[in-house]
Protein backbone atom coordinates (compact mmCIF):
# COMPACT_ATOMS: atom_id res chain seq x y z
CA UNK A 1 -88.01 60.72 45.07
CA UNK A 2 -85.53 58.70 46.97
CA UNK A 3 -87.68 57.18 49.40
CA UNK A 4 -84.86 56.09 51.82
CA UNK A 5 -84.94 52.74 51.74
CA UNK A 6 -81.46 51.79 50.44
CA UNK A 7 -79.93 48.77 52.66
CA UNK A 8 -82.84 47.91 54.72
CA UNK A 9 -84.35 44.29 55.17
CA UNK A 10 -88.03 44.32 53.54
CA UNK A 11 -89.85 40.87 53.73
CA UNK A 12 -92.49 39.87 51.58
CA UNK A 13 -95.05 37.08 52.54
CA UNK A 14 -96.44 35.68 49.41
CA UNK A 15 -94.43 37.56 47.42
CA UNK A 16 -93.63 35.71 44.62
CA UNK A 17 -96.44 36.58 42.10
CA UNK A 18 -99.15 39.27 41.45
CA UNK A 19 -99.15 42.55 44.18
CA UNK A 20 -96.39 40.82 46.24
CA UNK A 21 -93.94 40.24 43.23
CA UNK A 22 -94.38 43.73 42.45
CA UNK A 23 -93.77 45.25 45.93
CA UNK A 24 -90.86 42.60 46.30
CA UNK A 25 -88.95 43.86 43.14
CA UNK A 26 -89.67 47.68 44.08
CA UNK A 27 -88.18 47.18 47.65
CA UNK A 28 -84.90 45.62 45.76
CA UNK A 29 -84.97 48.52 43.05
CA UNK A 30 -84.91 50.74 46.35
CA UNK A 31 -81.76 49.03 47.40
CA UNK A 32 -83.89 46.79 50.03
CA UNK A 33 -82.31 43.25 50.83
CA UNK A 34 -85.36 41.59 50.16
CA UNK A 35 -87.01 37.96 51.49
CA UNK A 36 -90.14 36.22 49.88
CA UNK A 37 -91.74 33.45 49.99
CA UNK A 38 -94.94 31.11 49.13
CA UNK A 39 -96.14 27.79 50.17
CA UNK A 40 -95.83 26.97 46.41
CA UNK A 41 -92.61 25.63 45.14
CA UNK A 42 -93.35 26.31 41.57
CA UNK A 43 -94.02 29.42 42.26
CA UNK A 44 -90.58 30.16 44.59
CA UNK A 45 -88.79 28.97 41.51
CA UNK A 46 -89.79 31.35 39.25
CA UNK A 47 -89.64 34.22 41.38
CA UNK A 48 -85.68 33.40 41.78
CA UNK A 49 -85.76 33.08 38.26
CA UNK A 50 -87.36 36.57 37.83
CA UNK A 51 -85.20 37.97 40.72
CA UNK A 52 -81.85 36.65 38.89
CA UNK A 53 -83.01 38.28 35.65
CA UNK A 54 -83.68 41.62 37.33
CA UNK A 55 -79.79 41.36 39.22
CA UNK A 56 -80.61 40.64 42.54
CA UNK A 57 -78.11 38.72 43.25
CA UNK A 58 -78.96 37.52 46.78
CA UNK A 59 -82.54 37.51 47.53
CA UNK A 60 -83.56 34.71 50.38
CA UNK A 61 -86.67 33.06 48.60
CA UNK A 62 -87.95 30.16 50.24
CA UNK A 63 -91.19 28.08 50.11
CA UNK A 64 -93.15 28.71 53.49
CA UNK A 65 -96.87 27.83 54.51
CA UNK A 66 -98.00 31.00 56.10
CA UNK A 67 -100.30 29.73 57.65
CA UNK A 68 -97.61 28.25 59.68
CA UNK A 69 -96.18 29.95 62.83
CA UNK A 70 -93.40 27.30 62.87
CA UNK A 71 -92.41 27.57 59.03
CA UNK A 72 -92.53 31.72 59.25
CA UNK A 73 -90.74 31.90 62.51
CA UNK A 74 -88.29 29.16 60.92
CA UNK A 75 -87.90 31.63 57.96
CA UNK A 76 -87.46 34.70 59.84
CA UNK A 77 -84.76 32.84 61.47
CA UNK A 78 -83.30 32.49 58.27
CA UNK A 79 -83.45 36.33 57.21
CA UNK A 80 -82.09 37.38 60.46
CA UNK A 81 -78.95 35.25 60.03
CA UNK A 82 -78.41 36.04 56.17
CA UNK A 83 -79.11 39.60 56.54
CA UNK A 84 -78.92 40.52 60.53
CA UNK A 85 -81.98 41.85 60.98
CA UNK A 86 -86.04 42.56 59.82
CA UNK A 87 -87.23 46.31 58.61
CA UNK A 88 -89.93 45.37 56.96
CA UNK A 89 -92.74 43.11 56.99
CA UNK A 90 -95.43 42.70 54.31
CA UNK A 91 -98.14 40.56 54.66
CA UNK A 92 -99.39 39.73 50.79
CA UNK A 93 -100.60 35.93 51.14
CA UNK A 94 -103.99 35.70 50.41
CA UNK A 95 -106.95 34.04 48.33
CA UNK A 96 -110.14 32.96 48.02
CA UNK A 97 -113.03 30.10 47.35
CA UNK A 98 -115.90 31.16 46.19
CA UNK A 99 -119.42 29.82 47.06
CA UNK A 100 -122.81 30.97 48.83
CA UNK A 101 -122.90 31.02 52.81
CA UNK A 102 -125.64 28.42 52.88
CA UNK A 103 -123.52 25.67 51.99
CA UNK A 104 -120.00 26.73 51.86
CA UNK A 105 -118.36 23.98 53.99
CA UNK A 106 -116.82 24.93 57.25
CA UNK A 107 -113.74 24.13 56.70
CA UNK A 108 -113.49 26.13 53.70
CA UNK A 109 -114.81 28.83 55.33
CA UNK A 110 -111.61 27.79 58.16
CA UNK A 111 -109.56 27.80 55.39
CA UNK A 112 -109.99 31.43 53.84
CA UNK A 113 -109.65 33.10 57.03
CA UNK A 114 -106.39 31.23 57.74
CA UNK A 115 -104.96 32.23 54.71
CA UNK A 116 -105.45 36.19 54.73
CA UNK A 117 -106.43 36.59 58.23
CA UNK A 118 -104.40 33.95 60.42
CA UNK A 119 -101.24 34.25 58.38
CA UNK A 120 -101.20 38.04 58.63
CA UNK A 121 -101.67 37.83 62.14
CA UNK A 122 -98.74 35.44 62.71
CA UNK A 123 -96.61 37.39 60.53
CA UNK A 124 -97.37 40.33 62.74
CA UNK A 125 -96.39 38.45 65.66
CA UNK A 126 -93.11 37.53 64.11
CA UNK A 127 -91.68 40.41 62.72
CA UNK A 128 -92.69 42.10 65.81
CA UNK A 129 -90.45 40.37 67.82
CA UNK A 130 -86.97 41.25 65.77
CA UNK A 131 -88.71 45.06 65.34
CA UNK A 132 -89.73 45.30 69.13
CA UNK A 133 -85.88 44.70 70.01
CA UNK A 134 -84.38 47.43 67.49
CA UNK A 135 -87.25 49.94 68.53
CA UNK A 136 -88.22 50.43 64.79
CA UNK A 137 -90.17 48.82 61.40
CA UNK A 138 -92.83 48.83 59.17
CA UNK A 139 -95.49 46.42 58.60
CA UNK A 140 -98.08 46.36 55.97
CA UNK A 141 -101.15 44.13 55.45
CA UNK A 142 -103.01 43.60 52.59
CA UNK A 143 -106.78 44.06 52.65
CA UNK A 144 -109.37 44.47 50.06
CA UNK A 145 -112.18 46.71 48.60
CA UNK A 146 -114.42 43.33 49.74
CA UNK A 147 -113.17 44.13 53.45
CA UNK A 148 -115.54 47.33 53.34
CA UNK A 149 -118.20 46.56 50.37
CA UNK A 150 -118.66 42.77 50.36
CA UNK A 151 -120.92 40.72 47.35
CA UNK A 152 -122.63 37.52 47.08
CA UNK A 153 -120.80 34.20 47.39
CA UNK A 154 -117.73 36.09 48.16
CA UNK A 155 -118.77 36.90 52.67
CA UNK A 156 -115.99 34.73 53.81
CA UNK A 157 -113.19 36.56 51.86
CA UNK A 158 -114.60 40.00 53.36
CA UNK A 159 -115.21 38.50 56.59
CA UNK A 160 -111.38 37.71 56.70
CA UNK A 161 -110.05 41.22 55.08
CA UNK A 162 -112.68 42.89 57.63
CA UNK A 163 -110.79 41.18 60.44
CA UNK A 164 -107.36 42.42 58.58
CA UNK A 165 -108.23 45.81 59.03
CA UNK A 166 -109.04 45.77 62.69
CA UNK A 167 -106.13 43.71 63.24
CA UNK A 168 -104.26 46.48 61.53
CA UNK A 169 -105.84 49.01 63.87
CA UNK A 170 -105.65 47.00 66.87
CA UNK A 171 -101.62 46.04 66.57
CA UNK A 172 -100.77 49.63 65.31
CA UNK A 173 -101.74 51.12 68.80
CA UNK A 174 -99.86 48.27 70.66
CA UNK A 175 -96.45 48.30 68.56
CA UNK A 176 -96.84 52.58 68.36
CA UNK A 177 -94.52 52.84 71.64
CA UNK A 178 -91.76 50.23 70.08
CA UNK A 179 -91.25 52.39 66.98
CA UNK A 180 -93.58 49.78 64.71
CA UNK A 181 -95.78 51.07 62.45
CA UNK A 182 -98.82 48.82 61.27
CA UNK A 183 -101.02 50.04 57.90
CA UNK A 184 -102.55 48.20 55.20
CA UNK A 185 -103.57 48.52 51.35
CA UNK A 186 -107.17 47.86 50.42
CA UNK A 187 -107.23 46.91 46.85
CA UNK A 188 -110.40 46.76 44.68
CA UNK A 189 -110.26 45.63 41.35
CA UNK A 190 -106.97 44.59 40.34
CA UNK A 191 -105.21 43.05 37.26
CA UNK A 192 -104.28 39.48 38.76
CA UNK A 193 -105.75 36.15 38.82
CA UNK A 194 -107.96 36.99 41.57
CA UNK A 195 -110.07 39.32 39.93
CA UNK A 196 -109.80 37.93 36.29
CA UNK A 197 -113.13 36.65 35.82
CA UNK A 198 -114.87 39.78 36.97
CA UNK A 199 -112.59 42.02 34.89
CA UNK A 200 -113.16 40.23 31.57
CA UNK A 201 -116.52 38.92 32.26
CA UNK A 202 -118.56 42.38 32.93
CA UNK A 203 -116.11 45.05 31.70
CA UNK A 204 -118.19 47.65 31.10
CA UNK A 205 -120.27 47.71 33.65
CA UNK A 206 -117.27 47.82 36.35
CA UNK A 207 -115.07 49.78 34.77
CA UNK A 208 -118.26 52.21 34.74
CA UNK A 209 -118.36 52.05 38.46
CA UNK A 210 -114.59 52.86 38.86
CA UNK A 211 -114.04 56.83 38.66
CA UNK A 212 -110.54 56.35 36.74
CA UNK A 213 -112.50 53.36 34.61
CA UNK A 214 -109.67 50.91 34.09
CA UNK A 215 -108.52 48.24 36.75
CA UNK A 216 -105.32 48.63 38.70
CA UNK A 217 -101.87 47.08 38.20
CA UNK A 218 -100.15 44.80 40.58
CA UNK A 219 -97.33 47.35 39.98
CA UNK A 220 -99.44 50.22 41.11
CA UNK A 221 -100.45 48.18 44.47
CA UNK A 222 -97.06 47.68 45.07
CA UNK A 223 -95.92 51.11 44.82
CA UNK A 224 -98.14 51.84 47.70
CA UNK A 225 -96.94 49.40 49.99
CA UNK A 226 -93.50 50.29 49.38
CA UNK A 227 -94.18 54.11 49.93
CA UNK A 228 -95.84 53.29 53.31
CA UNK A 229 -93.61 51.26 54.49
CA UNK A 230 -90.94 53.74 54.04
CA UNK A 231 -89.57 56.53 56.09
CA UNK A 232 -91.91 59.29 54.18
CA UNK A 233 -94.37 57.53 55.57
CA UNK A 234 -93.38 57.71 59.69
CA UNK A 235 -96.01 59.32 60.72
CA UNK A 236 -98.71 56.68 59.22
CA UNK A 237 -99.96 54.52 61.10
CA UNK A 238 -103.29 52.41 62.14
CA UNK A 239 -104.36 53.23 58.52
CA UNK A 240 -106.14 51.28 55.91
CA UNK A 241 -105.23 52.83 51.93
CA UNK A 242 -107.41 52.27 49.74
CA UNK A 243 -106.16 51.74 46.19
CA UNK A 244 -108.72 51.46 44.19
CA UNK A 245 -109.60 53.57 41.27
CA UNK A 246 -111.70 55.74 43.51
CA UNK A 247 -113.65 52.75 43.99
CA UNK A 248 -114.28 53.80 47.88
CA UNK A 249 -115.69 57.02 47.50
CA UNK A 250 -118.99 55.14 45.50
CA UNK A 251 -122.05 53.94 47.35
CA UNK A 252 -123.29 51.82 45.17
CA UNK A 253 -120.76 49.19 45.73
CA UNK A 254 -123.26 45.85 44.08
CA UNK A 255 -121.83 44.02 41.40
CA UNK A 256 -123.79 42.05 38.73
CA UNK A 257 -122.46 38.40 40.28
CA UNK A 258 -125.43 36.78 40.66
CA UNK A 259 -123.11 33.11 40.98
CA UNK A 260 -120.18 31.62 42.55
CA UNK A 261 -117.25 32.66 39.56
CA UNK A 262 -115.72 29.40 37.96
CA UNK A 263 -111.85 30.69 38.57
């Protein structure tokens, strides 16, 4: 299905590994100009290296801290003059620390909302500034599973995707008269980095909690975002997807994590 996307600008915030990288090289299969960055420089260099063996030939990657307003307005500069203007905005930066609430430090706990709350919320406030003007785009936050069905040692992380979700909510019904849609994926278990430990750690016993039993793909995450932020999507908006195995239909969302994981 051509999904309409051939020759638009689609930007990618922490899109140079895992769900990002994956969303970044659908938009460019789609015919999307795409932009991506990360605060890590390792990382921007292998995505260009990845990009350049996929021919894309003239993808802006840069090495941004998210977290930033200066560095992503500074970068959205940068798309605006290489490519003339934003369609899409995807906000994929995101981690987390583990530990338990009684004596997780306070600026750790600072720290995790910055990075998946804070950033998305600047990146909101960026993009919709270029979109506002041209009376159209599509922005799309990642969440998580956690954001609805939290576990030990992990609050802070949900705290922050909980506060993506309303934000999501809250900035779809403002942006709704300029043309702007605002959604986001909720992931739950997921191939990457992230969600490593759990995956290999207690296999059977979550894959025996997820109706399709097997984790999800980066690949398959990205597909999402890509779909809804396209033009198949226009009347979608204020929505938060879950993608997650069937994962959000369950109630009995506890996981055997009775410690802080090591990764």
């Amino acid at each position: 299905m051509d999904l309409g996307l051939k020759g638009k600008v689609a930007v990618v915030m922490g899109g140079t590994t895992g769900i990002g990288a994956e969303a970044a090289l659908r938009f460019a299969a789609e015919g999307c100009k795409i932009a991506v960055c990360s605060h890590n420089l390792e990382k921007v260099e292998a995505f260009k290296k990845r990009a350049a063996e996929a021919g894309i030939e003239d993808a802006l990657v840069e090495q941004v801290n998210g977290m930033k307003a200066e560095e992503q307005e500074a970068f959205a500069e940068h798309i605006v003059e290489k490519f003339g203007r934003i369609d899409i905005w995807v906000n994929c930066a995101g981690g987390n620390k583990h530990g338990p609430v009684y004596s997780l430090p306070e600026e750790t706990f600072q720290y995790i909302l910055d990075l998946n709350l804070t950033s998305a919320f600047i990146g909101i406030k960026t993009a919709s500034k270029y979109m506002m003007e041209q009376k159209s785009g599509a922005i799309v936050n990642l969440s998580s599973l956690a954001s609805k069905s939290p576990v030990a040692y992990r609050v802070t992380y949900a705290a922050a995707k909980a506060g993506v979700n309303m934000l999501t909510v809250g900035a779809a019904s403002e942006l709704a008269p300029y043309g702007i849609r605002v959604n986001a994926v909720a992931p739950g278990i997921i191939d990457t980095v992230l969600s490593a430990n759990a995956i290999y750690e207690h296999t059977d016993y979550i894959m025996s909690m997820i109706p399709l039993h097997r984790a999800g793909s980066p690949m398959e995450v990205g597909d999402v975002i890509v779909c809804l932020a396209s033009d198949k999507f226009s009347y979608v908006t204020g929505a938060v997807i879950p993608v997650d195995g069937g994962k959000n239909s369950m109630e009995d969302t506890d996981l055997p994590w009775t410690e802080p994981w090591k990764g």
